[in-house]
N, C-alpha and C. Protein backbone atom coordinates (compact mmCIF):
# COMPACT_ATOMS: atom_id res chain seq x y z
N UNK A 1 0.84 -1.18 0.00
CA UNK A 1 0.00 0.00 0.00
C UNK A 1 0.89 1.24 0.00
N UNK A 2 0.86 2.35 -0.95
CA UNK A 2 1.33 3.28 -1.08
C UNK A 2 1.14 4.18 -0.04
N UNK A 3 1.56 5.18 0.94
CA UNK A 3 1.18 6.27 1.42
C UNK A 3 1.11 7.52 0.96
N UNK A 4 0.46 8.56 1.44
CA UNK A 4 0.52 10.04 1.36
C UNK A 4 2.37 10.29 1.07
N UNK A 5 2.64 9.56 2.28
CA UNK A 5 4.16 10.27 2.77
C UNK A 5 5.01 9.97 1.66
N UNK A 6 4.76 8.34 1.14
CA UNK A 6 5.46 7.84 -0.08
C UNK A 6 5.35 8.55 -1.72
N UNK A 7 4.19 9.26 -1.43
CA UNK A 7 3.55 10.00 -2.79
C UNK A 7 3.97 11.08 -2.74
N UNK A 8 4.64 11.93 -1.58
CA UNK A 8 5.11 12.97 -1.86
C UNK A 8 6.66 13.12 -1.48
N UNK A 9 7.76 11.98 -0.87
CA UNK A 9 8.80 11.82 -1.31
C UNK A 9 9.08 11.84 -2.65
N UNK A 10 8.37 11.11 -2.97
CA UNK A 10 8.57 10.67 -4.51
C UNK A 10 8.48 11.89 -5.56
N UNK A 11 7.52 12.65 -5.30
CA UNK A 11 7.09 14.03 -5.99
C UNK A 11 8.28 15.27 -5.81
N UNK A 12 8.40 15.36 -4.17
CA UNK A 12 9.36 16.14 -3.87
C UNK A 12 11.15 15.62 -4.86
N UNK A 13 11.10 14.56 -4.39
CA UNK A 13 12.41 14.07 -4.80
C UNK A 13 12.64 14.80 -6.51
N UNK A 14 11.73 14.41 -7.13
CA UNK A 14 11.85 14.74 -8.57
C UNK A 14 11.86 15.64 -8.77
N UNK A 15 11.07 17.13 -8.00
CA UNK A 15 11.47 18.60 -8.08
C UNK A 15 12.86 18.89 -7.76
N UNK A 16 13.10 18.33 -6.85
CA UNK A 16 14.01 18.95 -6.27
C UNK A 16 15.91 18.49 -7.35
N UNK A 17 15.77 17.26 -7.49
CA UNK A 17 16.46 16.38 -8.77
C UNK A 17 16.58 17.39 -9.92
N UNK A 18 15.29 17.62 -10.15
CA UNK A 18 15.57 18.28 -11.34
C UNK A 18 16.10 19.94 -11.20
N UNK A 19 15.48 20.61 -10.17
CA UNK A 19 16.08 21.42 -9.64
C UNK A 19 17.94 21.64 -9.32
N UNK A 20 18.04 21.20 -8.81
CA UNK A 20 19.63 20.10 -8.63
C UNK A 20 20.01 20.29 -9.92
N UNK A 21 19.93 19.76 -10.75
CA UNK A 21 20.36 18.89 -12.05
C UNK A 21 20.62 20.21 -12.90
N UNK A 22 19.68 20.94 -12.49
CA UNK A 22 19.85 21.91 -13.88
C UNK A 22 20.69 23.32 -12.99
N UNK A 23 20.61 23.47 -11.77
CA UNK A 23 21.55 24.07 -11.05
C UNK A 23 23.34 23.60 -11.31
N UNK A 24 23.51 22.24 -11.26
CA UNK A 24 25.07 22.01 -11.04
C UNK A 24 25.21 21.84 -12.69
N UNK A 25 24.35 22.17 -14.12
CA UNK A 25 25.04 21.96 -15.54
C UNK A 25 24.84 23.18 -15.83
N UNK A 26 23.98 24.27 -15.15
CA UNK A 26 24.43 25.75 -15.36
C UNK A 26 25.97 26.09 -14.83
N UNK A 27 26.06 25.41 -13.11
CA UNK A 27 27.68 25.62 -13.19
C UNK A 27 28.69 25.46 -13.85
N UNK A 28 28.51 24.06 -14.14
CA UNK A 28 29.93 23.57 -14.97
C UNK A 28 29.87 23.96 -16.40
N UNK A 29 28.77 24.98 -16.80
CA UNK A 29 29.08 25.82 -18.27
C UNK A 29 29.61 26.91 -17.88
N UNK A 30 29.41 27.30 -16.69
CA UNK A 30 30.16 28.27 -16.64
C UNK A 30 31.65 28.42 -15.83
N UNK A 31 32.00 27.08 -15.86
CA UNK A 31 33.32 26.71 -15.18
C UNK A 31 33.80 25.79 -16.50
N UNK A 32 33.55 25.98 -17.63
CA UNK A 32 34.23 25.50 -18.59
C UNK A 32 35.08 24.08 -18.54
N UNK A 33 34.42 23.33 -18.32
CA UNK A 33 34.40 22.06 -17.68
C UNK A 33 34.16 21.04 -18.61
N UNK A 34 35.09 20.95 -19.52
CA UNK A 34 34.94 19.82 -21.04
C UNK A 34 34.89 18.31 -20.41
N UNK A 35 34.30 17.69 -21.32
CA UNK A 35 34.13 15.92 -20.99
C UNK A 35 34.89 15.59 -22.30
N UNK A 36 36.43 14.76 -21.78
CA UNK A 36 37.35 14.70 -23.13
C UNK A 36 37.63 13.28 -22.59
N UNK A 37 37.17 12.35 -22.59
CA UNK A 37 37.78 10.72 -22.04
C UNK A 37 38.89 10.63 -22.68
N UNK A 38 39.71 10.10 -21.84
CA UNK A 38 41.09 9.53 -23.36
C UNK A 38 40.77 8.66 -23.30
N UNK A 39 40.33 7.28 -22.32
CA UNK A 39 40.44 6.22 -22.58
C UNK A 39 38.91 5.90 -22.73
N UNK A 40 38.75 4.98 -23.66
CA UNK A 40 37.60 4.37 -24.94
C UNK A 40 36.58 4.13 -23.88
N UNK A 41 37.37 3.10 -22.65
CA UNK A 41 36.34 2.72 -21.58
C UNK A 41 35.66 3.70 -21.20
N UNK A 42 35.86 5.16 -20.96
CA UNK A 42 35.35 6.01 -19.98
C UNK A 42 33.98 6.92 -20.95
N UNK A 43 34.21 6.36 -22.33
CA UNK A 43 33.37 7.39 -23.04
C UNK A 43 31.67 7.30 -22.99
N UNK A 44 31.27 6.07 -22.57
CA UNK A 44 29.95 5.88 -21.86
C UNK A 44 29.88 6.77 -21.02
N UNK A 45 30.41 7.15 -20.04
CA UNK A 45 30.32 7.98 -18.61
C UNK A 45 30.10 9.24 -19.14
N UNK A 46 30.43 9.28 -20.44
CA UNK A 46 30.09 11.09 -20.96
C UNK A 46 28.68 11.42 -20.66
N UNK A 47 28.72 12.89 -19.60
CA UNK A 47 27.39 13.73 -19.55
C UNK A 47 26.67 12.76 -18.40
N UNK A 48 27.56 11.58 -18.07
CA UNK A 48 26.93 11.63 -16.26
C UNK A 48 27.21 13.15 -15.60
N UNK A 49 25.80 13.41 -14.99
CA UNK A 49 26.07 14.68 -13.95
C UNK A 49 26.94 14.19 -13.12
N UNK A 50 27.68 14.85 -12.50
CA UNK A 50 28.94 14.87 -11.29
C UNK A 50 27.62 14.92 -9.95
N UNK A 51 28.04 14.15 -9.06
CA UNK A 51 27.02 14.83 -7.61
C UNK A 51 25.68 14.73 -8.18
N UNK A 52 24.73 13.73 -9.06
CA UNK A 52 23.13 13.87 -9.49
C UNK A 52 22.63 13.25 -8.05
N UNK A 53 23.07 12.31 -7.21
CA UNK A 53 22.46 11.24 -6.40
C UNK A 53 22.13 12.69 -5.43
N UNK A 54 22.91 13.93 -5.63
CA UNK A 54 22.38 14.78 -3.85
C UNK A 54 21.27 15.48 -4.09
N UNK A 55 20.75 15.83 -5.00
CA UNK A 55 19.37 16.37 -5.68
C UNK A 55 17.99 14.90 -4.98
N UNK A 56 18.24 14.29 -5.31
CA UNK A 56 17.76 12.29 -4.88
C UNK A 56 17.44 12.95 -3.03
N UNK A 57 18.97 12.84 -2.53
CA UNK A 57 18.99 13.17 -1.07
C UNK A 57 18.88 14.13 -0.17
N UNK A 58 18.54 15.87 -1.04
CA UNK A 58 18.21 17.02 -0.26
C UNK A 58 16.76 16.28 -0.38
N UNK A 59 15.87 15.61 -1.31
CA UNK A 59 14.24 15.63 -1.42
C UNK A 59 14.06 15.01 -0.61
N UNK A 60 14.55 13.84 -0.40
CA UNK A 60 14.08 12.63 0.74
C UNK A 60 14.74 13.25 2.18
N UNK A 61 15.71 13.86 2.20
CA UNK A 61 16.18 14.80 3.90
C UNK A 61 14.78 15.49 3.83
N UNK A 62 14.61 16.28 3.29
CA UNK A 62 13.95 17.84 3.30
C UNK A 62 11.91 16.50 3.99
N UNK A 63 11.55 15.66 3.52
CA UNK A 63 10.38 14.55 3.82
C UNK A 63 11.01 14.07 5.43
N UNK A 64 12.05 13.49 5.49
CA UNK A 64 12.46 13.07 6.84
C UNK A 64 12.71 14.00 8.23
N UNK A 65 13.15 15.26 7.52
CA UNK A 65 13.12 16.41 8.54
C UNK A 65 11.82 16.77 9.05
N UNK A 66 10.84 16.88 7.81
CA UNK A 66 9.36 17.16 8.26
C UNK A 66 8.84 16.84 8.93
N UNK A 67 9.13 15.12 8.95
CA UNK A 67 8.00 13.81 9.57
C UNK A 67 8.96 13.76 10.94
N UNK A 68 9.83 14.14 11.23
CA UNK A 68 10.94 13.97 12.39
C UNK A 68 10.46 14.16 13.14
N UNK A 69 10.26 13.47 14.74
CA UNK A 69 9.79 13.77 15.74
C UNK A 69 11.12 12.37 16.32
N UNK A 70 11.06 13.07 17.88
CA UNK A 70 12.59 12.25 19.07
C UNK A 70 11.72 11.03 19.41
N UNK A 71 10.24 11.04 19.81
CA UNK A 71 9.57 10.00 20.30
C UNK A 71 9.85 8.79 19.44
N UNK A 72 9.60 8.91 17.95
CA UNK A 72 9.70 8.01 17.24
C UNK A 72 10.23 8.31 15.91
N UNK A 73 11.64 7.27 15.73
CA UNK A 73 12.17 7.71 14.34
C UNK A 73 11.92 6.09 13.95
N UNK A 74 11.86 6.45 12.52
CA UNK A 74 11.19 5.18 11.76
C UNK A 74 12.18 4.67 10.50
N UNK A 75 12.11 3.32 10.30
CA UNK A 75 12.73 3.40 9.37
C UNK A 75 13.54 4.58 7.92
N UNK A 76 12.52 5.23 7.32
CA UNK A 76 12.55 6.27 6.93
C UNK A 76 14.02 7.16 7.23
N UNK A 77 13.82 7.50 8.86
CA UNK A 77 14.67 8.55 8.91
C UNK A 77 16.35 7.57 9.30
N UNK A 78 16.16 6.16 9.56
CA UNK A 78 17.30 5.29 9.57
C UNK A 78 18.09 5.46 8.12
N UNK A 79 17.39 5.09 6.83
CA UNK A 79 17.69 5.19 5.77
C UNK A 79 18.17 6.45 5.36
N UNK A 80 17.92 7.38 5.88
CA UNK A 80 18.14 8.99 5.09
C UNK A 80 19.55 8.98 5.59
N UNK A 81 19.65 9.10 7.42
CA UNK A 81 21.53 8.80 7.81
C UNK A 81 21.87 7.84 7.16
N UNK A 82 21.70 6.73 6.63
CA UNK A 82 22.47 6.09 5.71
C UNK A 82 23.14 6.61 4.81
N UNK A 83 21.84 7.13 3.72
CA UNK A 83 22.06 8.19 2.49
C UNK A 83 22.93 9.22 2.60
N UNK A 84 23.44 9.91 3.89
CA UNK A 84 23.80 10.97 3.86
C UNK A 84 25.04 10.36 4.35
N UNK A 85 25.84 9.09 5.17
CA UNK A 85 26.60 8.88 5.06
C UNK A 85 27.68 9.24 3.80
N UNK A 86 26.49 7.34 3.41
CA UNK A 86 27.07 7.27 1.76
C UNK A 86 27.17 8.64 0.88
N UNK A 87 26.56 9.47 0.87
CA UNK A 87 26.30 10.55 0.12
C UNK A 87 27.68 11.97 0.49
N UNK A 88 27.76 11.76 2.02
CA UNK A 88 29.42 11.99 2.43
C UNK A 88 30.44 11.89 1.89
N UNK A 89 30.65 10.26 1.77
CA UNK A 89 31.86 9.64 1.22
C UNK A 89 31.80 10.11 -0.35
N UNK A 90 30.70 9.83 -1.00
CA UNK A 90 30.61 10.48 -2.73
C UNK A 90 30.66 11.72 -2.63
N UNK A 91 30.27 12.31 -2.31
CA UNK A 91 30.61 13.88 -2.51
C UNK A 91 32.52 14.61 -2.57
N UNK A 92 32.58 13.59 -1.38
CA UNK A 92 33.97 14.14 -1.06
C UNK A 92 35.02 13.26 -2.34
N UNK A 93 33.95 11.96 -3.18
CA UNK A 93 34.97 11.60 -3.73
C UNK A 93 34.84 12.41 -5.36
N UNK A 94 33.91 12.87 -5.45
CA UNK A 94 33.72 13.88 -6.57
C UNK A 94 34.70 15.21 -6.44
N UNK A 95 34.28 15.61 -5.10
CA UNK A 95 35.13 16.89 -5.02
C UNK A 95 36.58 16.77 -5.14
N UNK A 96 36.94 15.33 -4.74
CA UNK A 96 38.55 15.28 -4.76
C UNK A 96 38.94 15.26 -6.70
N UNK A 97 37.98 14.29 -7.09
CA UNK A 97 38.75 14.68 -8.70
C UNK A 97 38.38 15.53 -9.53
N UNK A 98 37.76 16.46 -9.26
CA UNK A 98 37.67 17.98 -9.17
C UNK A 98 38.88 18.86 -9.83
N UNK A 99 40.16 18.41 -8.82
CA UNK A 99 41.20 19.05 -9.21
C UNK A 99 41.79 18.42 -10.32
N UNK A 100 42.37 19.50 -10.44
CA UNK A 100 43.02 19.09 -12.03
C UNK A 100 44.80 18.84 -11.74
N UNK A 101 45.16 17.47 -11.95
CA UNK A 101 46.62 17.07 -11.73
C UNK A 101 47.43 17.70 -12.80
N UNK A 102 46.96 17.73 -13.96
CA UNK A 102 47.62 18.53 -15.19
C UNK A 102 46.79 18.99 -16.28
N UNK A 103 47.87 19.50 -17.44
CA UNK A 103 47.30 19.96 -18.72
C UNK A 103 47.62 19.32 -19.79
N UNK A 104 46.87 18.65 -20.50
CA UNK A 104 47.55 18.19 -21.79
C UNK A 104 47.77 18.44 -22.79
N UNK A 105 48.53 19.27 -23.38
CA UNK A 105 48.49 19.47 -24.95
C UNK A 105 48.00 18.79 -26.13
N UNK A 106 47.08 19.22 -27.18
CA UNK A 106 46.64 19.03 -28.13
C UNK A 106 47.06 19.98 -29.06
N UNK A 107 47.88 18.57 -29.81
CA UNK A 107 49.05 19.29 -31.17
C UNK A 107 48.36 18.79 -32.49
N UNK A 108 48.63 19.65 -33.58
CA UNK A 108 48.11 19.25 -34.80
C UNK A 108 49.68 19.40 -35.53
N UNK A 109 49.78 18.39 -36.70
CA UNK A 109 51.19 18.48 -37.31
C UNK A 109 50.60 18.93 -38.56
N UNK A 110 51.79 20.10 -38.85
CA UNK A 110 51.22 21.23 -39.69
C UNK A 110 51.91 20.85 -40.85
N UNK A 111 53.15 20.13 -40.95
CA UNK A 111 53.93 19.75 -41.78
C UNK A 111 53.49 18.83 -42.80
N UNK A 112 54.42 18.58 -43.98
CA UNK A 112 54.45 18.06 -44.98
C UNK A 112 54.43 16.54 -44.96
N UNK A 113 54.98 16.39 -43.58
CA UNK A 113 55.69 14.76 -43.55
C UNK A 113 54.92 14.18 -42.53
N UNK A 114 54.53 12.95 -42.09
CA UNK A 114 54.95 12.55 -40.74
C UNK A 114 55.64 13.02 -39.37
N UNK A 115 55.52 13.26 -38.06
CA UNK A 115 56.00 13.48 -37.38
C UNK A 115 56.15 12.13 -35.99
N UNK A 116 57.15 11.84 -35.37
CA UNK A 116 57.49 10.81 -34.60
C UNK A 116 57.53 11.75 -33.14
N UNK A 117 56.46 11.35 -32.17
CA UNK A 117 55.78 12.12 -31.04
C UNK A 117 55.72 11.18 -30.31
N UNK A 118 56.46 10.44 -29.39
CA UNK A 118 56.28 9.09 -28.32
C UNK A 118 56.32 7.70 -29.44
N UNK A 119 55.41 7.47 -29.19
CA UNK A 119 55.27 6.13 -30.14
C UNK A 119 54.23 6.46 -30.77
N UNK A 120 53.73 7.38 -31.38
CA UNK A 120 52.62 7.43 -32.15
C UNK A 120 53.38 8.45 -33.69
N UNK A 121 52.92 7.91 -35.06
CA UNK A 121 53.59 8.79 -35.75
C UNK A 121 52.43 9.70 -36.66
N UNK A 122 52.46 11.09 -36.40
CA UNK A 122 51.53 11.86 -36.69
C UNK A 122 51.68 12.33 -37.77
N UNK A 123 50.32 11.96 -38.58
CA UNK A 123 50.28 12.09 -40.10
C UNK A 123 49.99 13.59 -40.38
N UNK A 124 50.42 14.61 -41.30
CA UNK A 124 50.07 15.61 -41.60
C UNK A 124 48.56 16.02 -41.49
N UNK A 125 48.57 17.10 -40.66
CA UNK A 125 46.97 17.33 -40.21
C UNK A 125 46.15 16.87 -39.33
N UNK A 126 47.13 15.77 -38.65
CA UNK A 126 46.52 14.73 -37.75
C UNK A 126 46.60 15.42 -36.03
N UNK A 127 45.67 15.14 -35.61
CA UNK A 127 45.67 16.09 -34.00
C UNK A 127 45.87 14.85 -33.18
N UNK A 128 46.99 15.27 -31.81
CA UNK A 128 46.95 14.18 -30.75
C UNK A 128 47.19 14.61 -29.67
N UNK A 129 47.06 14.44 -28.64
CA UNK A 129 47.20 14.73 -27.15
C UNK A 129 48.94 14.20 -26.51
N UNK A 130 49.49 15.07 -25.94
CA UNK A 130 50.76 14.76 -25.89
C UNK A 130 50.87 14.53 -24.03
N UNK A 131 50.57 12.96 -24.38
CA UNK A 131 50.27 12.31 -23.05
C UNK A 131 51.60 11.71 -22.27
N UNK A 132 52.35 10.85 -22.82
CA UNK A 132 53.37 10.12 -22.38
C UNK A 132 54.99 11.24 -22.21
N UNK A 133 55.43 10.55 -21.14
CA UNK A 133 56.51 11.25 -21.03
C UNK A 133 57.36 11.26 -21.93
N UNK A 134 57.62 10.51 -22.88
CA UNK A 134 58.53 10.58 -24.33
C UNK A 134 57.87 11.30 -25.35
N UNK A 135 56.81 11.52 -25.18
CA UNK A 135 56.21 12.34 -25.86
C UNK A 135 55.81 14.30 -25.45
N UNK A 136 56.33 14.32 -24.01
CA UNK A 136 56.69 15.18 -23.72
C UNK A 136 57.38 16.03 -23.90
N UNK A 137 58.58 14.84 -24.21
CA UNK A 137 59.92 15.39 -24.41
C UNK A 137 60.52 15.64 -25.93
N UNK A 138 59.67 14.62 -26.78
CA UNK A 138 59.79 14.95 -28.04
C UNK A 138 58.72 16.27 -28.58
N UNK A 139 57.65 16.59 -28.02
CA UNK A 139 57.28 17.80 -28.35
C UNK A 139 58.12 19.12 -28.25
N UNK A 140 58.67 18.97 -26.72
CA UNK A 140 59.19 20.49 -26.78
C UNK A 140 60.88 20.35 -28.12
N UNK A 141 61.21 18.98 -28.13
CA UNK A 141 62.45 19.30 -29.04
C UNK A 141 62.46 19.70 -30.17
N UNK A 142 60.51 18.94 -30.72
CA UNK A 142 60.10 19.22 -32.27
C UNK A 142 59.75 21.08 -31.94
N UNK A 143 58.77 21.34 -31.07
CA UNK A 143 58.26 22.74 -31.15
C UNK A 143 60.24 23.95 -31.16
N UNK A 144 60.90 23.22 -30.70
CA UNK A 144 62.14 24.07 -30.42
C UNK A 144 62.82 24.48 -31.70
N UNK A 145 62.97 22.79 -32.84
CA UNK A 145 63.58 23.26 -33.68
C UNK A 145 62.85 22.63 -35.31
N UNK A 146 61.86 22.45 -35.08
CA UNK A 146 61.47 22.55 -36.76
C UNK A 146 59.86 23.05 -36.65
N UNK A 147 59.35 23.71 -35.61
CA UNK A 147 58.36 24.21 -35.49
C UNK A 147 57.06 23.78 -36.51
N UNK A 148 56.91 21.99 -36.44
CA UNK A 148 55.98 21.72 -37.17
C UNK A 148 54.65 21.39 -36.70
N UNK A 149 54.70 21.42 -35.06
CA UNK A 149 53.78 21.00 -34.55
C UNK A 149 52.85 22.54 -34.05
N UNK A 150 51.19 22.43 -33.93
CA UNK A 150 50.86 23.57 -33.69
C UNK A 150 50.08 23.06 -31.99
N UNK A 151 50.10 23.93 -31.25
CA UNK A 151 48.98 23.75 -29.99
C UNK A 151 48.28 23.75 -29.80
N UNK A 152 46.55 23.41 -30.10
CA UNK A 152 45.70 23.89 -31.00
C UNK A 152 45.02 23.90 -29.26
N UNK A 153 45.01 23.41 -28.42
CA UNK A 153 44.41 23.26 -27.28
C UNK A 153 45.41 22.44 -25.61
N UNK A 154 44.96 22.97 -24.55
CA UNK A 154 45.01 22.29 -23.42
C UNK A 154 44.22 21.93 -22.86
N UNK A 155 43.88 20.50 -22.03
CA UNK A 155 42.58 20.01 -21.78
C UNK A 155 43.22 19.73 -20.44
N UNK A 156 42.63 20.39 -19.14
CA UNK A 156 42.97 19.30 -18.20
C UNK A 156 42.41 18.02 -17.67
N UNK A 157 43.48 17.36 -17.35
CA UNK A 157 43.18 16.17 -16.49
C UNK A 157 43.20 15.86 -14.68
N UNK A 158 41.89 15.72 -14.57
CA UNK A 158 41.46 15.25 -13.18
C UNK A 158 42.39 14.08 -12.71
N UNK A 159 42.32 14.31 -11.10
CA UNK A 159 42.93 13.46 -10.43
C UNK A 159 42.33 12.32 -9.97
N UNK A 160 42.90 10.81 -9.96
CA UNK A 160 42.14 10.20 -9.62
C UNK A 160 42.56 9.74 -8.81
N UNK A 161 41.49 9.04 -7.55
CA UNK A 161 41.71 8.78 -5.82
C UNK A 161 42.32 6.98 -6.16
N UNK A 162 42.90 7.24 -5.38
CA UNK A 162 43.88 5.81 -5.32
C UNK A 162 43.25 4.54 -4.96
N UNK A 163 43.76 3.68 -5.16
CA UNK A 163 42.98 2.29 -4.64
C UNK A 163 42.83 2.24 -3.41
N UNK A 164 43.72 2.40 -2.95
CA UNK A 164 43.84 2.13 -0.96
C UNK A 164 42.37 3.39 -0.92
N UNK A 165 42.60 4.27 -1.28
CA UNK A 165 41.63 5.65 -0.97
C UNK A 165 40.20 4.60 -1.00
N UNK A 166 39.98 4.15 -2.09
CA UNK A 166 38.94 3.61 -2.58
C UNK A 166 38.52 2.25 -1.89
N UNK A 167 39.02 1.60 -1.25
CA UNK A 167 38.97 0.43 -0.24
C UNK A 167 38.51 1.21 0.53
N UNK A 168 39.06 1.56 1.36
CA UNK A 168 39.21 2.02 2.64
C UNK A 168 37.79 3.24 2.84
N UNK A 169 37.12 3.92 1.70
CA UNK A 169 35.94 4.25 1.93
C UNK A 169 34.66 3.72 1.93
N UNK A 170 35.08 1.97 1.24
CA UNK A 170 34.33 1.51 1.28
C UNK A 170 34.24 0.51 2.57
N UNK A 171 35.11 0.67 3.17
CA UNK A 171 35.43 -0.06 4.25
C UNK A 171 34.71 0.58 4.97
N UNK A 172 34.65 1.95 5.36
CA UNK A 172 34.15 2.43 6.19
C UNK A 172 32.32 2.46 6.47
N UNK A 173 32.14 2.65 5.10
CA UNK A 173 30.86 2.75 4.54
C UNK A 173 30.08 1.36 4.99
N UNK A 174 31.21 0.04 5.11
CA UNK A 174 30.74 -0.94 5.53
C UNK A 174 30.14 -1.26 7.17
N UNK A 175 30.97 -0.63 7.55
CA UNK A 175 31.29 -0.28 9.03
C UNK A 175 29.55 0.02 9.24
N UNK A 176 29.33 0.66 8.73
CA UNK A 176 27.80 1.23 8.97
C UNK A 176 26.72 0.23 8.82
């Protein structure tokens, strides 16, 4: 049997979601915040919102605060400290790759020939991201002395939380 209370979590949740939703993709247009995967695996994940689950968990807090009374807390408000645990640990793990560990160059070879950039050999006109450390080092020697490569862009790259990081929050999370 459905309740009142269940009919308007549910209602609230979705205002507020969508509310949410369109609040944090006005930010990140205006924090210029590109979705550039390098790796093939990650390109599904394009245009997941960052932080969508806390839009989910201000609606269902904002229902549990209401119905809150000390005499009796009910399942309900057991589940919401759950949520807001878990919702703890994700937040903080969003905010950590947030920062940006570096910049990557995006070179186009302007030249006539082939160019040899790490292990990749860049065909005239061809654009690549100058990721690897041999490829680091062969950019600045090509940009130094035959100036064939152009910069056409820098994209940064987010940091990502370590394995131990990533155990160990889930460890905790277990704990609960």
């Amino acid at each position: 049997m459905i309740s009142q209370i269940d009919v308007l979590i549910f209602i609230l949740t979705i205002v507020v979601t969508a509310l949410f939703t369109a609040a944090v993709r006005r930010e990140l247009l205006l924090a210029d915040i590109r979705d550039n995967p390098i790796v093939s695996e990650h390109r599904q994940k394009s245009g997941t919102p960052t932080m969508g689950g806390f839009g989910i968990l201000i609606g269902v807090a904002l229902i549990a605060l209401v119905t809150f009374t000390w005499n009796s807390v009910s399942y309900l408000h057991i589940t919401v400290f759950m949520m807001f645990v878990a919702g703890i640990f994700g937040m903080f793990d969003d905010l950590l790759g947030f920062k940006v560990k570096e910049y990557q160059k995006v070179v186009r070879n302007n030249g006539d020939e082939p160019v040899q950039i790490g292990l990749l050999s860049l065909q005239p006109g061809e654009e690549a991201r100058v990721a690897s450390p041999q490829a680091k080092k062969d950019y600045a020697e090509i940009v130094e002395k035959d100036h064939k490569l152009e910069l056409i862009d820098e994209i940064p790259i987010k940091t990502e939380t370590s394995e131990t990081y990533k155990l160990f929050t889930q460890f905790i999370l277990a704990c609960f």
